[in-house]
PDB file of N, CA and C in Angstrom:
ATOM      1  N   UNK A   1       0.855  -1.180   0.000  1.00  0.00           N
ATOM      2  CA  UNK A   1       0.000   0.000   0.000  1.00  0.00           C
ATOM      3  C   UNK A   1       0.894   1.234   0.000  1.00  0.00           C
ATOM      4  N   UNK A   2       0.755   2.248  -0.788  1.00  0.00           N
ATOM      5  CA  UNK A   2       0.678   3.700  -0.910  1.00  0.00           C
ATOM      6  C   UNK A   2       1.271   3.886   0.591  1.00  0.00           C
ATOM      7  N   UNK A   3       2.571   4.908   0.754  1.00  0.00           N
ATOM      8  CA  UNK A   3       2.289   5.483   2.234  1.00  0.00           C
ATOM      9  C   UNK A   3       1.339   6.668   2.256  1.00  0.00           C
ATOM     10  N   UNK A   4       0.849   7.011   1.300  1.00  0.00           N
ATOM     11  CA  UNK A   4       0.355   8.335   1.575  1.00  0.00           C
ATOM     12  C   UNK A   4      -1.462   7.301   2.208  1.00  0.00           C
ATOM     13  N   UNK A   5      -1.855   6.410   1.611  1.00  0.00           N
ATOM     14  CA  UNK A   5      -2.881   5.703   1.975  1.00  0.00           C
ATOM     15  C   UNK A   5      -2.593   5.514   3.112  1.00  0.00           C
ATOM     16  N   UNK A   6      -1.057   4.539   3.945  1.00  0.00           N
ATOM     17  CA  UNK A   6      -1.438   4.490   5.397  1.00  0.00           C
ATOM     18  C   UNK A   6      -1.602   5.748   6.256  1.00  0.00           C
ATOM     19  N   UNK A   7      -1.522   6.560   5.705  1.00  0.00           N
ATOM     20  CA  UNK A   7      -0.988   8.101   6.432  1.00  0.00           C
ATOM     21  C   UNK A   7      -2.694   8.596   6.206  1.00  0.00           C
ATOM     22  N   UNK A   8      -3.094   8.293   5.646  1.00  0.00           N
ATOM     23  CA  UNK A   8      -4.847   8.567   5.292  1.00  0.00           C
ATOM     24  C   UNK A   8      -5.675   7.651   6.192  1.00  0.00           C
ATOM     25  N   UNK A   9      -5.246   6.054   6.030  1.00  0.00           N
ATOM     26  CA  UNK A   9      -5.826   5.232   7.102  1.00  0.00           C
ATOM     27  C   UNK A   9      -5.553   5.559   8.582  1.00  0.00           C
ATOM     28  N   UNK A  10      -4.699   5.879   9.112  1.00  0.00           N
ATOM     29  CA  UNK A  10      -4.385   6.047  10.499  1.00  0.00           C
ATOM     30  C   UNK A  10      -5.042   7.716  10.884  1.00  0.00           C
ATOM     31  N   UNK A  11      -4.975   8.595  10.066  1.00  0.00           N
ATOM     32  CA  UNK A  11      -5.908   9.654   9.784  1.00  0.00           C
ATOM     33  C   UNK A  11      -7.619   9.062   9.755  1.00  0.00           C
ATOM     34  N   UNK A  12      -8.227   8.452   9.434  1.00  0.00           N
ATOM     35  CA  UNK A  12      -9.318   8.240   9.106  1.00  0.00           C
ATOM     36  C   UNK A  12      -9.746   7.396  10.653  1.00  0.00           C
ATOM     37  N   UNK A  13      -8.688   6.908  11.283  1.00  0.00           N
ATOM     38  CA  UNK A  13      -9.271   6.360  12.559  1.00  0.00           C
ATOM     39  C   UNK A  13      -9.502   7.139  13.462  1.00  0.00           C
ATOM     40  N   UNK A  14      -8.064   8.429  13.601  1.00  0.00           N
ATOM     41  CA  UNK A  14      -8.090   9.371  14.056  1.00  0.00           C
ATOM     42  C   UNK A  14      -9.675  10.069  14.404  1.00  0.00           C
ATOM     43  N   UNK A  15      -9.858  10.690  13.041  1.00  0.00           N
ATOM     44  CA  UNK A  15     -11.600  11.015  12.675  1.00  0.00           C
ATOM     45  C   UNK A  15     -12.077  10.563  13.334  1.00  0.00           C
ATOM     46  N   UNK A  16     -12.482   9.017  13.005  1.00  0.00           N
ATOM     47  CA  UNK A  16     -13.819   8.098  13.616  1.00  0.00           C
ATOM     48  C   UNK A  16     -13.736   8.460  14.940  1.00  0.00           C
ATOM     49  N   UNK A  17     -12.549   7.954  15.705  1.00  0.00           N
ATOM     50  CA  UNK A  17     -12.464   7.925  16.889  1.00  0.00           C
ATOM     51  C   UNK A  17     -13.342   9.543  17.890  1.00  0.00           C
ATOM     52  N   UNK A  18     -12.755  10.497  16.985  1.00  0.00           N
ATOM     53  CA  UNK A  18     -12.840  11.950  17.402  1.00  0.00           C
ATOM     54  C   UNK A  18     -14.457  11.850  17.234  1.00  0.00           C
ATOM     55  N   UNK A  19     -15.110  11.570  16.245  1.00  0.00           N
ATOM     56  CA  UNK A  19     -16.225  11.882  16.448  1.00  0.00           C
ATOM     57  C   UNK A  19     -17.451  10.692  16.931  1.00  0.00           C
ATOM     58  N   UNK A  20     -16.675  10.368  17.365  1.00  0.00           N
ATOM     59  CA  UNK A  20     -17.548   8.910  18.642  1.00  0.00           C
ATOM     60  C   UNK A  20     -17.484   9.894  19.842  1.00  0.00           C
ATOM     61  N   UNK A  21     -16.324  10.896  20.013  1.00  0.00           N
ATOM     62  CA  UNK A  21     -15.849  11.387  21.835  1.00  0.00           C
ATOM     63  C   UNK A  21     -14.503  10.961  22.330  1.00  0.00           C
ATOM     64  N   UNK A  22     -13.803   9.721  20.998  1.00  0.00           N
ATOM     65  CA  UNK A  22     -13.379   8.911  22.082  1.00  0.00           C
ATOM     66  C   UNK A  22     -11.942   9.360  22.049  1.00  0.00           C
ATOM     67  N   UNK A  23     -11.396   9.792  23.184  1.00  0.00           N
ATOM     68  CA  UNK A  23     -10.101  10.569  23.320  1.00  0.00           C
ATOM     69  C   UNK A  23      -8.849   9.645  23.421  1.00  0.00           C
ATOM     70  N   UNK A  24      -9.287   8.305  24.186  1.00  0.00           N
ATOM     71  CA  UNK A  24      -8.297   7.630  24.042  1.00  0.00           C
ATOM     72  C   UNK A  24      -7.726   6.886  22.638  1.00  0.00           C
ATOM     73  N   UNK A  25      -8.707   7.033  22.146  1.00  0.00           N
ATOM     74  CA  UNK A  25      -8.643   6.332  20.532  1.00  0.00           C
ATOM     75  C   UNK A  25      -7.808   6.962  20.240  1.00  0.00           C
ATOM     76  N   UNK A  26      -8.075   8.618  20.154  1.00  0.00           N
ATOM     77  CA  UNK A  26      -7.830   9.631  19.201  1.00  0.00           C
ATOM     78  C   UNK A  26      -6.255   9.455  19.549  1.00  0.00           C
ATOM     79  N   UNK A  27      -5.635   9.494  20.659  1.00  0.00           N
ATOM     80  CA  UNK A  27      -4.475   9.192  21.215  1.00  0.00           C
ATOM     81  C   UNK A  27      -3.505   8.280  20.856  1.00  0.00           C
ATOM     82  N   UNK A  28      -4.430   7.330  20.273  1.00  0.00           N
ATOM     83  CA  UNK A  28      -4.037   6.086  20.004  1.00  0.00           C
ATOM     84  C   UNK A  28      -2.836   5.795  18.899  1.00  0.00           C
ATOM     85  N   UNK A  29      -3.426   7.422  17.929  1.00  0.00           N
ATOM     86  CA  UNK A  29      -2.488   7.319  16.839  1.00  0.00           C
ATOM     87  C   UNK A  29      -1.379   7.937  17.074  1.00  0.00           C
ATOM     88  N   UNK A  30      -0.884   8.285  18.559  1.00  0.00           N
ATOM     89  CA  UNK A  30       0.242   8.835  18.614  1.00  0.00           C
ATOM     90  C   UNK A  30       1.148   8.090  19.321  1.00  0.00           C
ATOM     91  N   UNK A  31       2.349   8.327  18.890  1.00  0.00           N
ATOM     92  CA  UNK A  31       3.968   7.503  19.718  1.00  0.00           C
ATOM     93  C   UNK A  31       3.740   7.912  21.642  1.00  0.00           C
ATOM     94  N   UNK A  32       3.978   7.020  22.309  1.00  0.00           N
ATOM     95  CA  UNK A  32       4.219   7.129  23.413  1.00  0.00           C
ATOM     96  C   UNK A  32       4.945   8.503  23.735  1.00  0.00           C
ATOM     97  N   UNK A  33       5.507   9.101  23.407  1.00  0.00           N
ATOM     98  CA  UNK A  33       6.332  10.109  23.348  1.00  0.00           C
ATOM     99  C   UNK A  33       5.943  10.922  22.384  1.00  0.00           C
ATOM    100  N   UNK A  34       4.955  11.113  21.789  1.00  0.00           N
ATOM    101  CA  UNK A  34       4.636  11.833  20.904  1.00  0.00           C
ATOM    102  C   UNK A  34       4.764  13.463  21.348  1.00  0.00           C
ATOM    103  N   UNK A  35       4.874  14.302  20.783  1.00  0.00           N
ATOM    104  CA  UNK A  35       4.520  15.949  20.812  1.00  0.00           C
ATOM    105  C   UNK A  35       3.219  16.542  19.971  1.00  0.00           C
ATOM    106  N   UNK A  36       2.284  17.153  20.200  1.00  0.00           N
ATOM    107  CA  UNK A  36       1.492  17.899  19.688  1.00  0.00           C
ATOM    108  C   UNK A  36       1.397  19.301  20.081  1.00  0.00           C
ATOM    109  N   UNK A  37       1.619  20.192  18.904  1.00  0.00           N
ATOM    110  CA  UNK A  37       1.926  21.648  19.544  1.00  0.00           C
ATOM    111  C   UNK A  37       0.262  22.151  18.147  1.00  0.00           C
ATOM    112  N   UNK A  38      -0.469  22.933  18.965  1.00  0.00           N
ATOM    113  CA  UNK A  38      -1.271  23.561  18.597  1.00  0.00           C
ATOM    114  C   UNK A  38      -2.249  24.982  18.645  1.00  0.00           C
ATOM    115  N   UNK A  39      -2.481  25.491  18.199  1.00  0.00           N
ATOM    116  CA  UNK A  39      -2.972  26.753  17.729  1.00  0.00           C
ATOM    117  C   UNK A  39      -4.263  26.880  18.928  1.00  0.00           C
ATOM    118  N   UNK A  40      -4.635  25.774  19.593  1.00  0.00           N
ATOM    119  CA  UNK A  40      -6.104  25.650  19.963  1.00  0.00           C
ATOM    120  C   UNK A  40      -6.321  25.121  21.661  1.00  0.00           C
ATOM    121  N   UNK A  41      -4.487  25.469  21.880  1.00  0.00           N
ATOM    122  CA  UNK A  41      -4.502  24.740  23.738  1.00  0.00           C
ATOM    123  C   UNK A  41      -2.702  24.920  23.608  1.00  0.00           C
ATOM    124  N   UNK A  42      -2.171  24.387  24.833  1.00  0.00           N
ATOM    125  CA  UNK A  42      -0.950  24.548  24.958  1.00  0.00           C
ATOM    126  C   UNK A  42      -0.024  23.188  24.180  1.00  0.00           C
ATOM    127  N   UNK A  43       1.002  23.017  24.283  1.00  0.00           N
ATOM    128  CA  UNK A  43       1.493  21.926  23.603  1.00  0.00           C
ATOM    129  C   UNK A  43       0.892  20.849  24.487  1.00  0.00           C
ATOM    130  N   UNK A  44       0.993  19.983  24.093  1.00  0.00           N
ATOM    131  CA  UNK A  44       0.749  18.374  25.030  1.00  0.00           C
ATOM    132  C   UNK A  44       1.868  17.013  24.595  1.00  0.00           C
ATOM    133  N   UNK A  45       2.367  16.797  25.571  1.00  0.00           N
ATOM    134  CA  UNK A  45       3.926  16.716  25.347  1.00  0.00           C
ATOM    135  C   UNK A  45       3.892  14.865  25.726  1.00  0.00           C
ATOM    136  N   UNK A  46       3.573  13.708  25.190  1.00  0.00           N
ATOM    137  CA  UNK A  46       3.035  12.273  25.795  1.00  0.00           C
ATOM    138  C   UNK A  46       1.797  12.152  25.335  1.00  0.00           C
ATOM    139  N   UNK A  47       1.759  10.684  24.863  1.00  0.00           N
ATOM    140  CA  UNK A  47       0.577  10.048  24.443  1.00  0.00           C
ATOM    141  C   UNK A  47      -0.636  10.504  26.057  1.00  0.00           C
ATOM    142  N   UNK A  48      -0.541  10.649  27.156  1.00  0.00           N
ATOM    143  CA  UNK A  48      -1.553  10.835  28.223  1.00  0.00           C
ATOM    144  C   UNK A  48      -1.603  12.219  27.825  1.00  0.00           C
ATOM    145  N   UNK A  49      -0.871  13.170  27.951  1.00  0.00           N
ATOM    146  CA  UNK A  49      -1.058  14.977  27.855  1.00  0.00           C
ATOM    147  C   UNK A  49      -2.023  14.856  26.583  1.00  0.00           C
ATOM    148  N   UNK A  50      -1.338  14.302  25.491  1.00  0.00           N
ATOM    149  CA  UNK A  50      -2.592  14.401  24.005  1.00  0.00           C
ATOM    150  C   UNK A  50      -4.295  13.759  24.521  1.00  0.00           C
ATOM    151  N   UNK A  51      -4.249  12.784  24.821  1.00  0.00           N
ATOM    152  CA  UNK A  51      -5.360  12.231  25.826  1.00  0.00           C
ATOM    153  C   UNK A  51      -6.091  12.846  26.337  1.00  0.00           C
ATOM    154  N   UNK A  52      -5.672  13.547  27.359  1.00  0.00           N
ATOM    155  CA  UNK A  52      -6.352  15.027  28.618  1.00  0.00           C
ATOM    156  C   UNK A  52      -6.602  15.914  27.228  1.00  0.00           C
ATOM    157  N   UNK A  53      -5.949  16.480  26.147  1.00  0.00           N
ATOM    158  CA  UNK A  53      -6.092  17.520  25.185  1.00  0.00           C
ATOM    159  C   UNK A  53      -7.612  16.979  24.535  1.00  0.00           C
ATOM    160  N   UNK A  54      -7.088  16.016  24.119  1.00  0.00           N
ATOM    161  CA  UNK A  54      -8.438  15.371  22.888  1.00  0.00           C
ATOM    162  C   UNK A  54      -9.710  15.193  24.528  1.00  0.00           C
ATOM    163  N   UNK A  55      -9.143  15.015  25.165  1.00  0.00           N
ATOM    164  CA  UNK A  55     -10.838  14.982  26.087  1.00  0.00           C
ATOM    165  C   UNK A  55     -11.258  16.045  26.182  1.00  0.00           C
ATOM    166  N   UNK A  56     -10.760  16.995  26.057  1.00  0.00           N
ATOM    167  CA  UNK A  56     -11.641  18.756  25.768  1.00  0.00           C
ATOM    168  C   UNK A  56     -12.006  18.770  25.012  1.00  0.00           C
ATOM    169  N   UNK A  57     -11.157  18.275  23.715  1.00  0.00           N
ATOM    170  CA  UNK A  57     -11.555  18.880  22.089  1.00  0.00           C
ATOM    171  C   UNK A  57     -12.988  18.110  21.924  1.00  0.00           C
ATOM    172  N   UNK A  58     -13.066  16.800  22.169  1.00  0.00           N
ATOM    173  CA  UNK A  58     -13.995  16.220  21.648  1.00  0.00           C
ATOM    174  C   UNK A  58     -15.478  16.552  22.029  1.00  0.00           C
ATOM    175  N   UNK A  59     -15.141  17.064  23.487  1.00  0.00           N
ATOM    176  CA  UNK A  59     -16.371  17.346  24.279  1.00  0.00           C
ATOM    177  C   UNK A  59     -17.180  18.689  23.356  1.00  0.00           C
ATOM    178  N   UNK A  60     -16.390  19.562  22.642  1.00  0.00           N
ATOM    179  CA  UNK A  60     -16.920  20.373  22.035  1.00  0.00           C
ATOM    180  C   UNK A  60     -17.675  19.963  20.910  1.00  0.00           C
ATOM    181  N   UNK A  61     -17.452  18.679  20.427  1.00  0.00           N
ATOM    182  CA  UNK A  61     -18.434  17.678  19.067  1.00  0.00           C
ATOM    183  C   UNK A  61     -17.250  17.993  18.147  1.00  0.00           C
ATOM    184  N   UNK A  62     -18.034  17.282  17.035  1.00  0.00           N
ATOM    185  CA  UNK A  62     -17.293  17.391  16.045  1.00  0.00           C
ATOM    186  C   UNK A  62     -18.190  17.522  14.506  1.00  0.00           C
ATOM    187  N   UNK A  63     -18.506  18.514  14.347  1.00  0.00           N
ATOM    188  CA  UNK A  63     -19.389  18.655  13.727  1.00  0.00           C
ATOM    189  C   UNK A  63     -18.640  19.145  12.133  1.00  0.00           C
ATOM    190  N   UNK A  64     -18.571  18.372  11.068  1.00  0.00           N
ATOM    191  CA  UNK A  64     -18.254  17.775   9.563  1.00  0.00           C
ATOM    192  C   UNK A  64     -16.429  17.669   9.695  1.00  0.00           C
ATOM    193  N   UNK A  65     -16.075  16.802  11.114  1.00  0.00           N
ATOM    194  CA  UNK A  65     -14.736  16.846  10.640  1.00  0.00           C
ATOM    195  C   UNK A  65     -13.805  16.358   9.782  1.00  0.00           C
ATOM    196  N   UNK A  66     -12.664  16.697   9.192  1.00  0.00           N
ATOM    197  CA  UNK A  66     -12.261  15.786   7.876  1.00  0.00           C
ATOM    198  C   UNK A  66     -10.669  16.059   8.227  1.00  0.00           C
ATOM    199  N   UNK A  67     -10.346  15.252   7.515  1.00  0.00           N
ATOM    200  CA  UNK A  67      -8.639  15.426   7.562  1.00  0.00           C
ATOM    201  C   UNK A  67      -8.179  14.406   6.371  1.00  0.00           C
ATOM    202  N   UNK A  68      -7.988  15.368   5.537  1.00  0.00           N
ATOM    203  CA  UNK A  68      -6.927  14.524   3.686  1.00  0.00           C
ATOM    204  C   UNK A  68      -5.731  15.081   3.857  1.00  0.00           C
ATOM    205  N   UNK A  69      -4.854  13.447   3.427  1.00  0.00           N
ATOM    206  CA  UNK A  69      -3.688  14.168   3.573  1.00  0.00           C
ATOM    207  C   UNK A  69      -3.605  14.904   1.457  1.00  0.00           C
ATOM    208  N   UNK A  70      -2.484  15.362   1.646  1.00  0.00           N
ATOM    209  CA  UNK A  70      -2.169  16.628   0.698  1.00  0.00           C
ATOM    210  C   UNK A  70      -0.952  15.809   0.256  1.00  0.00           C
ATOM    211  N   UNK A  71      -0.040  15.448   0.912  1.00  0.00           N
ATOM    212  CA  UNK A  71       1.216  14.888   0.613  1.00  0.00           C
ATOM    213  C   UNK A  71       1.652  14.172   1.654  1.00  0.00           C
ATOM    214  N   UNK A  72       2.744  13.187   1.067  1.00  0.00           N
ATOM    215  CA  UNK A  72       3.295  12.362   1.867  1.00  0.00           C
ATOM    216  C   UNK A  72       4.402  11.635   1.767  1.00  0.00           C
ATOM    217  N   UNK A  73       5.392  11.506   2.459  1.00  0.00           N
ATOM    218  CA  UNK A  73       6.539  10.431   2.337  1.00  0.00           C
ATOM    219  C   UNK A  73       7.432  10.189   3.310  1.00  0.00           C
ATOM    220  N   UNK A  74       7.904   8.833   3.075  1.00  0.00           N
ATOM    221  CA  UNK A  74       8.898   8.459   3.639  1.00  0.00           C
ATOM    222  C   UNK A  74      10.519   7.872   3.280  1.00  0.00           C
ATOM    223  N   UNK A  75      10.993   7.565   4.457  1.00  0.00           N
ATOM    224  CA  UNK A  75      12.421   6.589   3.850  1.00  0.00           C
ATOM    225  C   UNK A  75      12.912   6.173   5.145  1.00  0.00           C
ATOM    226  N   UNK A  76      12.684   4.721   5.057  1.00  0.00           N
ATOM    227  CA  UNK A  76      13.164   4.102   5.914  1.00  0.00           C
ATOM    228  C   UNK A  76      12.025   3.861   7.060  1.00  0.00           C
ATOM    229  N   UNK A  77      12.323   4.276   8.531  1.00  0.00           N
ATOM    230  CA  UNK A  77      10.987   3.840   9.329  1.00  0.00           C
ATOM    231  C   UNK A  77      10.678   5.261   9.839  1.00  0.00           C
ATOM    232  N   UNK A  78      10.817   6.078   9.049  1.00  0.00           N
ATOM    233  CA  UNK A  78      10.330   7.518   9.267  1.00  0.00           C
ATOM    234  C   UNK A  78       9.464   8.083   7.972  1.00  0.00           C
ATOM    235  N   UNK A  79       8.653   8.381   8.505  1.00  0.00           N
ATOM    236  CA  UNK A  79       7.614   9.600   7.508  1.00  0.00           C
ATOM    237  C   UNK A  79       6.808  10.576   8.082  1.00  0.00           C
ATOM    238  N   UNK A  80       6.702  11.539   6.861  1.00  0.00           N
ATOM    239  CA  UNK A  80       5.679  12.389   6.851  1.00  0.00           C
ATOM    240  C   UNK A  80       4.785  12.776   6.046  1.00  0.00           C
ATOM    241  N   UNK A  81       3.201  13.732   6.878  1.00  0.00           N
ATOM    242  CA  UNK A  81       2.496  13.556   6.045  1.00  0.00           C
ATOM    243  C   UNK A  81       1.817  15.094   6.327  1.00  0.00           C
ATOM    244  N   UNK A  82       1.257  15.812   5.269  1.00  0.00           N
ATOM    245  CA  UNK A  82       0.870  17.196   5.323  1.00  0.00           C
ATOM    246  C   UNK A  82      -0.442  16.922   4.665  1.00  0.00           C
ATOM    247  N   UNK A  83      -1.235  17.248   6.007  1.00  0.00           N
ATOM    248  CA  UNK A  83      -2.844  17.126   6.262  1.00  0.00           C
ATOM    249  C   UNK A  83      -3.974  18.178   5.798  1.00  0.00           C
ATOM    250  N   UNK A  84      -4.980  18.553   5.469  1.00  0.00           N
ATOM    251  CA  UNK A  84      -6.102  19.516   5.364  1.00  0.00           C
ATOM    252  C   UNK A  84      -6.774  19.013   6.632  1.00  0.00           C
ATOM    253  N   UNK A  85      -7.009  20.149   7.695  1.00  0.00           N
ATOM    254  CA  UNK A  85      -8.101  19.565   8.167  1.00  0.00           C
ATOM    255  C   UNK A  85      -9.369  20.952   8.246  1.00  0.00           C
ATOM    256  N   UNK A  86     -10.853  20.215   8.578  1.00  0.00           N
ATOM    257  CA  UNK A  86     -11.786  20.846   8.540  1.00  0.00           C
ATOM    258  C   UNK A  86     -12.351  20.576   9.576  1.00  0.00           C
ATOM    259  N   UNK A  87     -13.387  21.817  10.294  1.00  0.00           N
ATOM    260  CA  UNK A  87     -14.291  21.400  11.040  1.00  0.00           C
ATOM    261  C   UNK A  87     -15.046  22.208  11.556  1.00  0.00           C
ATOM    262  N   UNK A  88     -16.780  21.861  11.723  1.00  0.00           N
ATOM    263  CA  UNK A  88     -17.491  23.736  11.780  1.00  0.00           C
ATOM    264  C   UNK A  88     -17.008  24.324  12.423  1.00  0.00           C
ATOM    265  N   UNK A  89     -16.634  23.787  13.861  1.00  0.00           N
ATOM    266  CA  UNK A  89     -16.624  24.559  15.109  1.00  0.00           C
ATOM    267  C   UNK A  89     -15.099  25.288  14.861  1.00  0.00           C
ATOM    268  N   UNK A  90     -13.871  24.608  14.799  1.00  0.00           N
ATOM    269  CA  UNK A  90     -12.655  24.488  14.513  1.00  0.00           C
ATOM    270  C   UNK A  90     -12.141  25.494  13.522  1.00  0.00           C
ATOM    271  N   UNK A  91     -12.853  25.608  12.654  1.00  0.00           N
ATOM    272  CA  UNK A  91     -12.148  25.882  10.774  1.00  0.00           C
ATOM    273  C   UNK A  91     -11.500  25.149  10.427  1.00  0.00           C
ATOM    274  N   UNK A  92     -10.247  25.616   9.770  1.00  0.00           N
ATOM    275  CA  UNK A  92     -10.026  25.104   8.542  1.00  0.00           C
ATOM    276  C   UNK A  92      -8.009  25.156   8.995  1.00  0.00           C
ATOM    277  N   UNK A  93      -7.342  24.190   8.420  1.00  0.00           N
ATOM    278  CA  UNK A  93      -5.907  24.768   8.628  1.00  0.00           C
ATOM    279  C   UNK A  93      -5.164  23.632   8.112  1.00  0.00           C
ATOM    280  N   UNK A  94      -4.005  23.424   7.995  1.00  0.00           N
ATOM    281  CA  UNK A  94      -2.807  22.301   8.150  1.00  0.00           C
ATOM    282  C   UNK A  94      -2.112  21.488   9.086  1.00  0.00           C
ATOM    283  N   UNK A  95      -1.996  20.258   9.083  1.00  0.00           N
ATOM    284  CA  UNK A  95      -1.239  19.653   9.871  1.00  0.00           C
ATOM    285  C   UNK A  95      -0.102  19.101   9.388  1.00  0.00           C
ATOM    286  N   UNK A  96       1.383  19.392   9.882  1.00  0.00           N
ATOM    287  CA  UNK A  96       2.334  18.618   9.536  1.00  0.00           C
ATOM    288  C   UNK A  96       2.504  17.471  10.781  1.00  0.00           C
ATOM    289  N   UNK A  97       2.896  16.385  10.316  1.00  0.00           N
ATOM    290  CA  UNK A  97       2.671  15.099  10.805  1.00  0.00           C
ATOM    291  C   UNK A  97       4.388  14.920  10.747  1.00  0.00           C
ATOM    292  N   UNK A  98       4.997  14.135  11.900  1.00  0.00           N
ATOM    293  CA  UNK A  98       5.822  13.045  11.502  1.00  0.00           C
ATOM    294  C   UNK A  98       5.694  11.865  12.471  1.00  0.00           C
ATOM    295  N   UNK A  99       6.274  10.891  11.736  1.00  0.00           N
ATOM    296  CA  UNK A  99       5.444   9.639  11.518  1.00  0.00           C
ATOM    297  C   UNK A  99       6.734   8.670  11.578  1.00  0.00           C
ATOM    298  N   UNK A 100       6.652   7.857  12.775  1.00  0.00           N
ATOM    299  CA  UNK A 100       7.442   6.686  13.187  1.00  0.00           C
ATOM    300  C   UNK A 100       7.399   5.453  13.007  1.00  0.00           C
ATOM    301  N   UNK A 101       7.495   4.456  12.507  1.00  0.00           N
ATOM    302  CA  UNK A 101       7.435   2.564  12.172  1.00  0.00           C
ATOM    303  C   UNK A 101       7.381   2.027  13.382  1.00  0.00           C
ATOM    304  N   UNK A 102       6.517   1.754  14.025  1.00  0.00           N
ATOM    305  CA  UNK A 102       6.237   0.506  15.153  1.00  0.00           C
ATOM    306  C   UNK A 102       6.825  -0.840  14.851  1.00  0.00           C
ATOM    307  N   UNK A 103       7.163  -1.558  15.824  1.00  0.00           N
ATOM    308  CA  UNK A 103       8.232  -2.497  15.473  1.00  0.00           C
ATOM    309  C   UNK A 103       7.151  -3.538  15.009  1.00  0.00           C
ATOM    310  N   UNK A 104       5.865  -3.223  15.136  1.00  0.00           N
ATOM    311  CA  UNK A 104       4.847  -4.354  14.122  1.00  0.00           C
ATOM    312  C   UNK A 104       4.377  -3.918  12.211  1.00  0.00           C
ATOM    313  N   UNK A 105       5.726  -2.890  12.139  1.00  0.00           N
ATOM    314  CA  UNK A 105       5.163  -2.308  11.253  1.00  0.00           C
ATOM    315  C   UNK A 105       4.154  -1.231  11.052  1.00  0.00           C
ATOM    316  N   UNK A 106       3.368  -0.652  11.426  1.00  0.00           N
ATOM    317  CA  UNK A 106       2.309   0.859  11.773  1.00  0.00           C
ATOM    318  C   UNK A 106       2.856   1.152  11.727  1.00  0.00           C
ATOM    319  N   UNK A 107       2.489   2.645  12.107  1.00  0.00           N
ATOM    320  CA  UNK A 107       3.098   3.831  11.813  1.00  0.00           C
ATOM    321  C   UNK A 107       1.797   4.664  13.060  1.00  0.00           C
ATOM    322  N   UNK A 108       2.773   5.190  13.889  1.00  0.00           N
ATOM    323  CA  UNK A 108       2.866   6.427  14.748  1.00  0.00           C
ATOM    324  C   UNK A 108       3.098   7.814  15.009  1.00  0.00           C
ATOM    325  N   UNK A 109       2.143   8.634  14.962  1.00  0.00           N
ATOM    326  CA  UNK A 109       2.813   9.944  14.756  1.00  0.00           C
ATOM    327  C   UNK A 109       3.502  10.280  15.879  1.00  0.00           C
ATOM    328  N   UNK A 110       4.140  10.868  15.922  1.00  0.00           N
ATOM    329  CA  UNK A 110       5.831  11.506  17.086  1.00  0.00           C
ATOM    330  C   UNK A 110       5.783  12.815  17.130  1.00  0.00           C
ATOM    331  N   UNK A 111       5.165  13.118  16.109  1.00  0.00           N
ATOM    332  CA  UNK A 111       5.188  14.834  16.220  1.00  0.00           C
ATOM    333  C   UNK A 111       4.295  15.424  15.329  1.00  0.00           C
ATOM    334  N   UNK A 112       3.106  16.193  15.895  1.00  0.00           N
ATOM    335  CA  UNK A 112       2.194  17.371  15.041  1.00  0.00           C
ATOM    336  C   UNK A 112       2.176  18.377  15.337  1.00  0.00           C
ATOM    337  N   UNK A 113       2.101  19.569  14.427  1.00  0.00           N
ATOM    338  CA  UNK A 113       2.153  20.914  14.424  1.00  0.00           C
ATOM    339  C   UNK A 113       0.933  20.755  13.428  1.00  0.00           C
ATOM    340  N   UNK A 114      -0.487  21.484  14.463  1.00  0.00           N
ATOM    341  CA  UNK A 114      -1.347  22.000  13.681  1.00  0.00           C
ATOM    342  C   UNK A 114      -1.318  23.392  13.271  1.00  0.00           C
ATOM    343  N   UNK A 115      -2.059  23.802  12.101  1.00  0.00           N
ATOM    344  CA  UNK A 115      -1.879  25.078  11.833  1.00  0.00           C
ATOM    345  C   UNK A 115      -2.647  25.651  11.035  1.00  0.00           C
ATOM    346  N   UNK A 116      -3.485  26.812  11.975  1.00  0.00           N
ATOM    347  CA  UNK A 116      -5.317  27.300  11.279  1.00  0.00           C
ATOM    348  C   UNK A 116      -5.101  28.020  10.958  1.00  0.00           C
ATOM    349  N   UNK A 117      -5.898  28.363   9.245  1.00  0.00           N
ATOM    350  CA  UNK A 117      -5.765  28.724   8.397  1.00  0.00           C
ATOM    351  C   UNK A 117      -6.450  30.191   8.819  1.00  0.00           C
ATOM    352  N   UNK A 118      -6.095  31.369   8.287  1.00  0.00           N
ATOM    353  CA  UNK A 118      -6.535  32.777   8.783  1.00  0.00           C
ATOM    354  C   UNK A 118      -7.338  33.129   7.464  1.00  0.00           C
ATOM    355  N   UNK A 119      -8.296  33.775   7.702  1.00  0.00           N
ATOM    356  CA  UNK A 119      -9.682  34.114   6.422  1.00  0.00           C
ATOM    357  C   UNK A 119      -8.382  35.100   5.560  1.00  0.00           C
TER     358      UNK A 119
END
């Protein structure tokens, strides 16, 4: 498969998860050590800090959220992937992704920088 497809699949669980509520899911797609720095709360620095983050976000709903990736690649057991995301409440902006190989093969994000788009 395409990496830009697994980078869309692990994105697309992301979604589901987010708009069930479910924060630990949403978490799920990140490295134990992951970083998320965002436009919309303070950084959250560990798969638990992203956890506590996504249990706010979600509580707000998620009303038409989407996330395509735009581009993508890798080499070796590292990649990245540059996201669209949407959402009523939210707007509109970019995510750069990077993206780690689990020793089962997956892929983990390690590091996101979201980034909302200004009218």
């Amino acid at each position: 498969m395409p990496f830009e497809d697994e980078c869309q699949q692990l994105l697309d669980h992301y979604v589901s998860c987010y708009v069930k509520g479910d924060a630990k899911g949403c978490a799920s797609v990140f490295a134990l050590n992951a970083e998320l720095y965002s436009p919309f709360g303070p950084p959250a620095i560990g798969r638990q800090a992203i956890e506590e983050t996504h249990s706010e976000w979600v509580a707000e709903g998620a009303e038409g959220k989407q996330i395509v990736v735009k581009s993508a690649g890798q080499n070796g057991d590292l990649g990245w992937c540059l996201a669209e995301f949407r959402e009523g409440s939210t707007g509109e902006g970019i995510s750069l992704n990077i993206l780690v190989r689990q020793p089962d093969g997956t892929w983990l994000i390690s590091h996101c920088s979201l980034n909302e788009a200004k009218p």
